[in-house]
Protein backbone atom coordinates (compact mmCIF):
# COMPACT_ATOMS: atom_id res chain seq x y z
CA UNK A 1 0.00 0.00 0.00
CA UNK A 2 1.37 3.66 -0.55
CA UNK A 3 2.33 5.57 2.13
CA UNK A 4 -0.06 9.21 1.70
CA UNK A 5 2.11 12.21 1.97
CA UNK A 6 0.31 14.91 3.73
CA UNK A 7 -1.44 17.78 2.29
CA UNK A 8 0.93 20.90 1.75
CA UNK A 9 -0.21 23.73 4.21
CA UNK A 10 -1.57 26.52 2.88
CA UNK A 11 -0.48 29.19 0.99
CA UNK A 12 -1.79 32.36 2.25
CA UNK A 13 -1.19 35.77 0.87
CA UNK A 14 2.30 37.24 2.47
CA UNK A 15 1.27 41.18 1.98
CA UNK A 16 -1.94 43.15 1.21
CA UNK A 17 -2.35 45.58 -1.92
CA UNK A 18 -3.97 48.91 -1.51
CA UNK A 19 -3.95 51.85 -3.74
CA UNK A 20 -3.19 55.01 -1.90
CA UNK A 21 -4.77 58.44 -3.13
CA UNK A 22 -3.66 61.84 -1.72
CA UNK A 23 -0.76 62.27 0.52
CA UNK A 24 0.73 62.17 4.33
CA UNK A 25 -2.32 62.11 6.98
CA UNK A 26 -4.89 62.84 4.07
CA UNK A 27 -4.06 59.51 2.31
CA UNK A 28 -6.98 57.27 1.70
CA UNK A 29 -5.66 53.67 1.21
CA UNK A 30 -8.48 51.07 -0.35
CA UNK A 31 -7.11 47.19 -0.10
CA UNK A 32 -7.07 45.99 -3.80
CA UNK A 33 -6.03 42.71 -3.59
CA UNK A 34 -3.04 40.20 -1.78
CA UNK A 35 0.03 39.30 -3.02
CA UNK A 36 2.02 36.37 -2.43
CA UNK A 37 5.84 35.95 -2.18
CA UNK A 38 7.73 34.01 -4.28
CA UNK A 39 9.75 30.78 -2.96
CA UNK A 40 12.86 32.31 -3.51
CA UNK A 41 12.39 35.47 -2.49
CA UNK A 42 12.81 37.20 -6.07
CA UNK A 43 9.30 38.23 -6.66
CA UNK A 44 5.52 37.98 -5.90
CA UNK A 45 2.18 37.15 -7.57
CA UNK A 46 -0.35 39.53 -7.22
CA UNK A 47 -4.12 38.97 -7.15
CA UNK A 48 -5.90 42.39 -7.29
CA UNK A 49 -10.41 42.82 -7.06
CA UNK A 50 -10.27 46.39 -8.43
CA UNK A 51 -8.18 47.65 -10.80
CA UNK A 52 -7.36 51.19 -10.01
CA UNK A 53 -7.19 54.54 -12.20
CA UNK A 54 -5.43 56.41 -10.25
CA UNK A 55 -3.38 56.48 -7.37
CA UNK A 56 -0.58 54.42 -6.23
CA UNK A 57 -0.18 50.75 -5.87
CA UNK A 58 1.77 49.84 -2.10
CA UNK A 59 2.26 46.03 -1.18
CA UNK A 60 2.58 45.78 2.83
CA UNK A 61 3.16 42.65 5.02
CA UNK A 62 0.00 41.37 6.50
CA UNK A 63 -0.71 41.87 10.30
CA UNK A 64 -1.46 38.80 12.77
CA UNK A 65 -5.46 40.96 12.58
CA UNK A 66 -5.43 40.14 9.13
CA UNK A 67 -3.91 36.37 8.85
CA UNK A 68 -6.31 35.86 11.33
């Protein structure tokens, strides 16, 4: 009989995307999507639910609040 190798855990996004509009403590950041680190550190794949016209695009590490 084979011996079952278990299930790889999951991969769960490594940073959040927003899109930030205006600057300093006017900024208004709207989450766009996750992004996920690549295995060797050299990139990332990026899912995003909006794709914005304006604005900048900022990738930041997840917090425990969202992973959670």
């Amino acid at each position: 009989m084979a011996k079952k190798e278990a299930a790889p855990a999951k991969n769960h996004p490594s940073h959040g995307v927003y899109v930030i509009e205006g600057e300093g403590d006017r900024a208004f950041w709207t989450k766009v999507g996750c992004a996920w680190s690549h295995g060797d550190g050299q990139g990332f794949n990026v899912t995003l639910s909006a794709v914005p016209l304006s604005g900048r695009l900022v990738l930041r590490v997840r917090t425990e609040k969202e992973q959670g």
